[in-house]
Protein backbone atom coordinates (compact mmCIF):
# COMPACT_ATOMS: atom_id res chain seq x y z
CA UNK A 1 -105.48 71.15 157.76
CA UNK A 2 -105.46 74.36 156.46
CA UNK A 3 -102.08 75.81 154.23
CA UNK A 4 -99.61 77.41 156.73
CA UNK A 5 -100.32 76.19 159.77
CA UNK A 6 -97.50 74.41 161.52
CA UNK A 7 -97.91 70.36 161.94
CA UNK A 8 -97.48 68.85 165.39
CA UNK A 9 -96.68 66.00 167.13
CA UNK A 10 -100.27 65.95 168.70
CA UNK A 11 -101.49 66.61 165.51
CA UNK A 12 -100.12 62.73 163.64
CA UNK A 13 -101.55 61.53 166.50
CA UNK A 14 -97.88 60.86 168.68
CA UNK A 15 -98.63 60.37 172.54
CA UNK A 16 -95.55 62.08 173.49
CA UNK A 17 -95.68 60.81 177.22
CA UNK A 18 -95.93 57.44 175.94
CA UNK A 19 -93.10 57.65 173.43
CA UNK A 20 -90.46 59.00 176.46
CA UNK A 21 -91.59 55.99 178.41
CA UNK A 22 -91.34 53.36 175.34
CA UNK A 23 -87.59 55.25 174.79
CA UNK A 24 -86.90 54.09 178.57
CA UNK A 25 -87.86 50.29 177.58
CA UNK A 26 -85.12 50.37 174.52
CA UNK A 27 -82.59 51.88 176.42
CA UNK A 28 -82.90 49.13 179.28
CA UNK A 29 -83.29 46.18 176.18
CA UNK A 30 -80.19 48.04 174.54
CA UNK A 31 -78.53 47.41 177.75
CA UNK A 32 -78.29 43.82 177.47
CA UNK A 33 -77.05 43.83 173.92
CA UNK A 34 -73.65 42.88 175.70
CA UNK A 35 -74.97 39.67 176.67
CA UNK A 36 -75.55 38.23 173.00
CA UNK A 37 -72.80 35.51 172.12
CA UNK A 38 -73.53 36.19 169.03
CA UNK A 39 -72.44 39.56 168.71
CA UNK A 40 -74.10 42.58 168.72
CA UNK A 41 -76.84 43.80 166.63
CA UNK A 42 -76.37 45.85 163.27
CA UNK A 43 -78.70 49.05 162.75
CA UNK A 44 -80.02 49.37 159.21
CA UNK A 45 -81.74 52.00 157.24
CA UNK A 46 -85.06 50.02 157.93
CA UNK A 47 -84.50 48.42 161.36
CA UNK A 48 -82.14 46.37 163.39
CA UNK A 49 -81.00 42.88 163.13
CA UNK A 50 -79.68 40.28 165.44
CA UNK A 51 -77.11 38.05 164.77
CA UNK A 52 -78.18 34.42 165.10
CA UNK A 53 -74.53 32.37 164.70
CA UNK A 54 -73.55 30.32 161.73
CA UNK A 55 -73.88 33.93 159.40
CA UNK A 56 -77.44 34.00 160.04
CA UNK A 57 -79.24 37.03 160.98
CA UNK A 58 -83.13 37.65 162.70
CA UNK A 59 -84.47 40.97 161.56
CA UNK A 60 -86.41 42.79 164.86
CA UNK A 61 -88.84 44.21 163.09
């Protein structure tokens, strides 16, 4: 890369048709976040986790 030129997407490598598509998939598994008896899941600096009952947790990622 040379010095000054700007840094895109395209660039890192990001298919930005298939990130708008994977965006679509979270906001339909986000949807069902309601349905946990559990609760709902907490969003960290690093991810998200689930809870899992009895104070236990499952990490997503």
């Amino acid at each position: 890369m040379t010095q000054g030129k700007n840094l895109t997407y395209a660039d890192t490598g990001v298919d930005r048709g298939l990130r708008a598509v994977s965006k679509t998939g979270l906001a339909d598994l986000q949807a069902t976040y309601r349905f946990s008896s559990h609760g709902l899941p907490i969003r960290l600096p690093y991810g998200m986790i689930t809870p899992a009952g009895n104070g236990r947790y499952h990490d997503m990622s």
